[in-house]
N, C-alpha and C. Protein backbone atom coordinates (compact mmCIF):
# COMPACT_ATOMS: atom_id res chain seq x y z
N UNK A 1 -24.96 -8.80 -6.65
CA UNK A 1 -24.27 -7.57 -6.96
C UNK A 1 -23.30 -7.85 -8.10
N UNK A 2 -23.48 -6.93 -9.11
CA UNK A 2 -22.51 -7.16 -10.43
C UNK A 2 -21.16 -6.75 -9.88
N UNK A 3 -20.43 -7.08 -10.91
CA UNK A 3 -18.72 -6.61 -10.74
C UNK A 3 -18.69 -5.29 -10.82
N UNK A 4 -19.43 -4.84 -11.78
CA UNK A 4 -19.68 -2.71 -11.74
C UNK A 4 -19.65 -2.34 -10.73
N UNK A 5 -20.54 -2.86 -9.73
CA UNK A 5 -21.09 -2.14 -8.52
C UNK A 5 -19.41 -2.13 -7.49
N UNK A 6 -18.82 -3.12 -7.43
CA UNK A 6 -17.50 -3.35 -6.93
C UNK A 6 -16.64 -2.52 -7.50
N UNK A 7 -16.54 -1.83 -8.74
CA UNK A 7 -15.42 -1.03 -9.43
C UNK A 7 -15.67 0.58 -8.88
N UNK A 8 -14.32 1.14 -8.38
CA UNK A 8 -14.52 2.45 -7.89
C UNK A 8 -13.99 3.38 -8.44
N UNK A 9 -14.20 4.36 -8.46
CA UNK A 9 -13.13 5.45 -9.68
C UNK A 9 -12.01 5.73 -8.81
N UNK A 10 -10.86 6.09 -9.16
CA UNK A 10 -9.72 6.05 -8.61
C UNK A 10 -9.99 7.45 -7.45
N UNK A 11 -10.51 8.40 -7.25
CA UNK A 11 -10.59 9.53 -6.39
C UNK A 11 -11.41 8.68 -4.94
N UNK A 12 -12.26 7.43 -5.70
CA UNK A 12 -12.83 7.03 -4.67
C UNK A 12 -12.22 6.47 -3.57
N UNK A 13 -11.23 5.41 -4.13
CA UNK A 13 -10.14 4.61 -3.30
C UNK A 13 -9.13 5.43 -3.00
N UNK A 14 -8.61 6.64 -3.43
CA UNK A 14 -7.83 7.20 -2.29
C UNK A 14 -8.72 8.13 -1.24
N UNK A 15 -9.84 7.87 -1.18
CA UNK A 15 -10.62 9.01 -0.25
C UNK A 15 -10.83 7.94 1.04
N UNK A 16 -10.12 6.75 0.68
CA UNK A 16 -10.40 5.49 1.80
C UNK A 16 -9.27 5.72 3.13
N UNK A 17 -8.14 6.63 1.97
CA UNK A 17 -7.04 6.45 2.63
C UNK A 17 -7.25 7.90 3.62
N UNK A 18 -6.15 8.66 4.71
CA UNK A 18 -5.57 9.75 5.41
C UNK A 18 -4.58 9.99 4.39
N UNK A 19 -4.41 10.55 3.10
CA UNK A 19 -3.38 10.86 2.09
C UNK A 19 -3.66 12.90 2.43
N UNK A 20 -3.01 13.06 3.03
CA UNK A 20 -2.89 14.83 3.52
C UNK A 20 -2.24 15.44 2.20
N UNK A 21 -0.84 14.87 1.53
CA UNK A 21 -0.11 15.76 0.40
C UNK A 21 -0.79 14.77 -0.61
N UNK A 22 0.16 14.76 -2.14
CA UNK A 22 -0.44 14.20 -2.78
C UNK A 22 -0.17 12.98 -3.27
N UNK A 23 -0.65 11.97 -3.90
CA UNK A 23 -0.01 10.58 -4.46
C UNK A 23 1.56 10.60 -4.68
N UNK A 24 1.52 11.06 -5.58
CA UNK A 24 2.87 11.43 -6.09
C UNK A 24 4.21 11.41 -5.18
N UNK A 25 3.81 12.60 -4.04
CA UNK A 25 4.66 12.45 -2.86
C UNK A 25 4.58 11.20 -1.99
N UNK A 26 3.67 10.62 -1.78
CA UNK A 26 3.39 9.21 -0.80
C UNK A 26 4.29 8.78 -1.64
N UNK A 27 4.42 8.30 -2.77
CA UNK A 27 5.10 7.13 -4.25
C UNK A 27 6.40 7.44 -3.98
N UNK A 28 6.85 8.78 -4.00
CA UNK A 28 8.45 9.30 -3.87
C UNK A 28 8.72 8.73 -2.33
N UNK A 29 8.00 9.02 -1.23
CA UNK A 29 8.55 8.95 0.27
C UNK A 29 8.39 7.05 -0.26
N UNK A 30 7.61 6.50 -0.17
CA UNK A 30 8.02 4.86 -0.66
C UNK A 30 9.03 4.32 -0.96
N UNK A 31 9.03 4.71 -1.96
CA UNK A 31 10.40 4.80 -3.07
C UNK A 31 11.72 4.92 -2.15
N UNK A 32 11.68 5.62 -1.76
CA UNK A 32 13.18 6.24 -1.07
C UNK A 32 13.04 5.67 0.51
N UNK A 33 11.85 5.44 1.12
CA UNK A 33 11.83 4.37 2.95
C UNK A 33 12.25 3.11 2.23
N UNK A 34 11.72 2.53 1.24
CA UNK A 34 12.05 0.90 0.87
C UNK A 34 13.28 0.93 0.40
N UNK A 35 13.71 1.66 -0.39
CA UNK A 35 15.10 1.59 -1.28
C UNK A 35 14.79 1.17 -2.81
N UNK A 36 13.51 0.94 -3.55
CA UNK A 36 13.17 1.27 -4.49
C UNK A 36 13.46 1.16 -6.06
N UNK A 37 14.06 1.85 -5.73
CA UNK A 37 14.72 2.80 -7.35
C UNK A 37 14.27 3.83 -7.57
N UNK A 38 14.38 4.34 -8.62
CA UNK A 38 13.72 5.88 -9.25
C UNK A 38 11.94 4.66 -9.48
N UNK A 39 11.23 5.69 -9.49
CA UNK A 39 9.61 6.02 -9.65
C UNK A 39 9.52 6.38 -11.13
N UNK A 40 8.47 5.18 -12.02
CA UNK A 40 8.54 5.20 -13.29
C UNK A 40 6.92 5.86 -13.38
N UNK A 41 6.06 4.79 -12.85
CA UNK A 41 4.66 5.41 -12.76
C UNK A 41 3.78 4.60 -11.79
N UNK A 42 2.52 4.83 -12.10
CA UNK A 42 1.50 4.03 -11.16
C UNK A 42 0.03 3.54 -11.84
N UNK A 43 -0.69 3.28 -11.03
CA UNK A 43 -2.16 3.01 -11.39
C UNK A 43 -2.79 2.75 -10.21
N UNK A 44 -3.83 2.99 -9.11
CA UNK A 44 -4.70 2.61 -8.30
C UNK A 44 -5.96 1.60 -9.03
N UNK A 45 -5.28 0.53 -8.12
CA UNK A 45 -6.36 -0.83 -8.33
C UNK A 45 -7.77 -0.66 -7.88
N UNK A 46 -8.56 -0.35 -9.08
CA UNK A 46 -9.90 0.23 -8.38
C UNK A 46 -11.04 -0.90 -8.48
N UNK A 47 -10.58 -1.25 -8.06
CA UNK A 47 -11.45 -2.75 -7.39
C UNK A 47 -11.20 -3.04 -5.68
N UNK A 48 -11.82 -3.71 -4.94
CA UNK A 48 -11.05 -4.00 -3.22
C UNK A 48 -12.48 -3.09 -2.71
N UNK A 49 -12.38 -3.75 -1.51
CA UNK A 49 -13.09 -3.34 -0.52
C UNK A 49 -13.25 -2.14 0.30
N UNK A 50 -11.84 -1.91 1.19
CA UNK A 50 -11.65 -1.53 2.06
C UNK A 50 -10.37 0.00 2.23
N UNK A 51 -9.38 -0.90 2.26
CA UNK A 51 -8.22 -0.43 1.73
C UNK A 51 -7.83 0.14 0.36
N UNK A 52 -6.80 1.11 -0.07
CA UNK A 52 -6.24 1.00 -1.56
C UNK A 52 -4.97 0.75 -1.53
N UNK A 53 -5.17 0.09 -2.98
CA UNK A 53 -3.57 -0.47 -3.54
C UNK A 53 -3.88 0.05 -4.62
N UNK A 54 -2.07 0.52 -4.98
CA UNK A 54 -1.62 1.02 -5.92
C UNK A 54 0.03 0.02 -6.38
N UNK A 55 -0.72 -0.17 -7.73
CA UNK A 55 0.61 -0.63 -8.47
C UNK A 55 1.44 0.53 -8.88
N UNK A 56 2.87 -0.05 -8.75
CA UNK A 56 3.73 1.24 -9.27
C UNK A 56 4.89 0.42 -9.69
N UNK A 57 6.04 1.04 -10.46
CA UNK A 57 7.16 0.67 -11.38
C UNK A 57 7.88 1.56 -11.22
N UNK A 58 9.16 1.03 -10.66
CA UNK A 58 10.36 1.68 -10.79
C UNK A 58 11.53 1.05 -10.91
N UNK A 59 12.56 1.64 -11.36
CA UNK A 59 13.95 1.21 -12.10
C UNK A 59 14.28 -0.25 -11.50
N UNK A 60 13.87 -0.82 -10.07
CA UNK A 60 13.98 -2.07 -9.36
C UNK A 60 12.98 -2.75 -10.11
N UNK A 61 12.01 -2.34 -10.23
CA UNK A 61 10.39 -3.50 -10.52
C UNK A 61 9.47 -3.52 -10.07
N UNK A 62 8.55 -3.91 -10.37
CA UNK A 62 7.06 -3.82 -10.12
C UNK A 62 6.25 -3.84 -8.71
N UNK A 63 6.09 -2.74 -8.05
CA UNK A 63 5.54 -3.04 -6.41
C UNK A 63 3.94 -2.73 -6.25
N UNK A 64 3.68 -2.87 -5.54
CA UNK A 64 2.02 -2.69 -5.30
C UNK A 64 2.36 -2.39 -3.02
N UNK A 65 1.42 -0.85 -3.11
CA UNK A 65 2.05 -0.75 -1.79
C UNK A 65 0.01 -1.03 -1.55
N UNK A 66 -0.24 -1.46 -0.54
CA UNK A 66 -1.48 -1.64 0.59
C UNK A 66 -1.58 -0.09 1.53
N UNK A 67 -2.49 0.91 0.77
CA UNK A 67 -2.69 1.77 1.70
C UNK A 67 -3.94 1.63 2.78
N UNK A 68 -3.40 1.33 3.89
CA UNK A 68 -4.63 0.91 4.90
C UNK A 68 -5.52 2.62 4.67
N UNK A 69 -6.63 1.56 4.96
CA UNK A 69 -8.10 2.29 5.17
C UNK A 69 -8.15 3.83 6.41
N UNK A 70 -8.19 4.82 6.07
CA UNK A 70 -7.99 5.98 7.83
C UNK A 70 -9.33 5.12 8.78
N UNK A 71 -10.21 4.32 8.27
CA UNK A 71 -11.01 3.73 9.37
C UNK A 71 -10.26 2.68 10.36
N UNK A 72 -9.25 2.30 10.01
CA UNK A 72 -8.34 1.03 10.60
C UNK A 72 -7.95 1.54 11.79
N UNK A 73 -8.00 0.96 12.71
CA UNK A 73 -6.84 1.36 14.16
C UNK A 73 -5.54 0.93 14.19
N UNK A 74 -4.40 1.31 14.67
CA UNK A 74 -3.42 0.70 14.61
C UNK A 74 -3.50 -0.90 14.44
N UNK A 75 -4.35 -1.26 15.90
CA UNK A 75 -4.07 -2.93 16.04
C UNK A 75 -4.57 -3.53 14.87
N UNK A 76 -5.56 -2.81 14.34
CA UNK A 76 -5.93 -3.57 13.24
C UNK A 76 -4.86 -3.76 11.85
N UNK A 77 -3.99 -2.79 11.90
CA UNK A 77 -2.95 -2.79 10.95
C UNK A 77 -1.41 -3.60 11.29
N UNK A 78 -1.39 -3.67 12.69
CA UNK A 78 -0.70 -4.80 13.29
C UNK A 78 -1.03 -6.09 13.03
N UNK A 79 -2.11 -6.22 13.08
CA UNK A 79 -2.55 -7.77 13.12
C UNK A 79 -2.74 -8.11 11.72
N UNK A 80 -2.71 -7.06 10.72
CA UNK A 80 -2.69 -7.45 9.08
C UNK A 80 -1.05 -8.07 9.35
N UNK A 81 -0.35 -7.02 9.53
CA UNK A 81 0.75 -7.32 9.53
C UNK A 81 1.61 -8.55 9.81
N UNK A 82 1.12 -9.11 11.76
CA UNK A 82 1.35 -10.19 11.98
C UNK A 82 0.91 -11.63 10.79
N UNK A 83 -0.11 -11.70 10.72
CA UNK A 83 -0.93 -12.21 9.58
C UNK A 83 0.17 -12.72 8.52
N UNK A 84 0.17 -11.57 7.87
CA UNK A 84 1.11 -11.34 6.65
C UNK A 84 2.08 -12.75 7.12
N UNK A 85 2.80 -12.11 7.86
CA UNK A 85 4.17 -12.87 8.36
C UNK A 85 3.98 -13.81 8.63
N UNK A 86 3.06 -14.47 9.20
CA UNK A 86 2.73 -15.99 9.54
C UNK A 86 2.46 -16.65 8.24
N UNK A 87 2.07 -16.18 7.18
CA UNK A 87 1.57 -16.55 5.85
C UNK A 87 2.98 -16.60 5.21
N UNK A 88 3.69 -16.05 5.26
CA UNK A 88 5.53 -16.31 4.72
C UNK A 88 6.22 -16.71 5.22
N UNK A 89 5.82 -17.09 6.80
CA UNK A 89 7.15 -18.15 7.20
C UNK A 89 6.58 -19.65 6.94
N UNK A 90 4.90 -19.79 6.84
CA UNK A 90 4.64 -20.88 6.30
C UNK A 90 4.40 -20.99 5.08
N UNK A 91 5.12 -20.51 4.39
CA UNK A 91 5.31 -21.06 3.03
C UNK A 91 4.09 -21.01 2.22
N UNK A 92 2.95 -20.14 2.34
CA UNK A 92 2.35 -19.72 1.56
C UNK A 92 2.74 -19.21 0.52
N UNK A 93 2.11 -19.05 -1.13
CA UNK A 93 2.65 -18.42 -1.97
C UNK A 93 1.41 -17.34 -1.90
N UNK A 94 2.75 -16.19 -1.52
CA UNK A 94 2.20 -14.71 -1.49
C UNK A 94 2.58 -13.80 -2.15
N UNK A 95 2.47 -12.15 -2.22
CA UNK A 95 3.47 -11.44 -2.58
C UNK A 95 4.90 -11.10 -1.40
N UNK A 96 5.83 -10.93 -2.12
CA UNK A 96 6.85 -10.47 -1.30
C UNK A 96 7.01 -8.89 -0.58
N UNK A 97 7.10 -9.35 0.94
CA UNK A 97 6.73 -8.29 1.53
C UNK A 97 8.10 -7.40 1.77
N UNK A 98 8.61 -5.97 1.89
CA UNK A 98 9.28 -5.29 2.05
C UNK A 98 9.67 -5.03 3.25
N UNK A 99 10.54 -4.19 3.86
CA UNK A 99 11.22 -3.65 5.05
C UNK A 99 11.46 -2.40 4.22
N UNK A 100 11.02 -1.17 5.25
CA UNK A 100 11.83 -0.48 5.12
C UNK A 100 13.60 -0.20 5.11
N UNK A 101 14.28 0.81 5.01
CA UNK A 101 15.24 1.15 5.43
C UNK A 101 16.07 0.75 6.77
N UNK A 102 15.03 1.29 7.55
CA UNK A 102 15.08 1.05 8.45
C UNK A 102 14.89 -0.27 9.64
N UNK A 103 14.41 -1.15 8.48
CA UNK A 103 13.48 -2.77 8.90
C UNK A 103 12.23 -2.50 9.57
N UNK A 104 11.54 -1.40 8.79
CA UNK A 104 9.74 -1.61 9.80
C UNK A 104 9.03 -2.28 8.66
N UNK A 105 7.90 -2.50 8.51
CA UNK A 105 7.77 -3.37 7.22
C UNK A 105 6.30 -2.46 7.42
N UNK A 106 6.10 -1.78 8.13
CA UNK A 106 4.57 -0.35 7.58
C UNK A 106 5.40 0.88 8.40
N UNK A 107 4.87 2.19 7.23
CA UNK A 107 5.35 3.53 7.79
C UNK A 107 4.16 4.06 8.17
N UNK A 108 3.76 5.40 8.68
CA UNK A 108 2.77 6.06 8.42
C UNK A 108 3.39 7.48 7.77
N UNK A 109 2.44 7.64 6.55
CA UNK A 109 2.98 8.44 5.99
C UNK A 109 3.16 10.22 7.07
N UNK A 110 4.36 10.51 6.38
CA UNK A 110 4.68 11.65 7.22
C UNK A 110 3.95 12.98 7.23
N UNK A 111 2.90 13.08 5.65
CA UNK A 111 2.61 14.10 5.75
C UNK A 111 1.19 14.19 6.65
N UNK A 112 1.00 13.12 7.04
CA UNK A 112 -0.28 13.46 8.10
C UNK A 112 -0.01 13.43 9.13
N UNK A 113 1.15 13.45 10.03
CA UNK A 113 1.49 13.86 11.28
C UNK A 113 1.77 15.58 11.52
């Protein structure tokens, strides 16, 4: 399988996600649960499997959020999670993971409840 066949158009990888309002709003509610900064812009990484990620830039710096897949079950997004964390307390070189506001380190976005 070529690398083409792996590249998705950006409508494709957010159709992976439960996104009910629109990008834009997910990027702002981010922005403001993490603490952020102002929201400069974005790009969806249209490459990946499963999930989408989106790089974005704001007045803080450069983030990339992991929008799990609507096929995922919770546990399955727990156990990314746990994962994650076992990979940064052992000293893997990873990306740096966030906390909300609040210290949850995944939200579900609000507009699909």
């Amino acid at each position: 399988m070529s690398n083409d066949n792996l590249k998705m158009s950006t409508g494709e990888h957010l159709s992976r996600i439960d996104l009910k309002g629109t990008l834009q709003e997910l990027l702002n509610e981010v922005v403001n649960l993490y603490d952020l900064g102002e929201y400069s812009n974005h790009k969806v990484i249209e490459s990946g499997y499963e999930d989408c990620n989106i790089h974005f830039e704001t007045s803080k710096g450069n983030y990339l959020i992991k929008a799990f897949a609507k096929t995922r079950q919770d546990n399955e997004v727990d156990r990314y999670v746990e994962i994650a964390g076992k990979v940064a307390e052992a000293g893997v070189n990873h990306p740096t993971y966030h906390q909300t506001k609040s210290g949850d380190m995944v939200f579900n976005d609000s507009h699909n409840n």
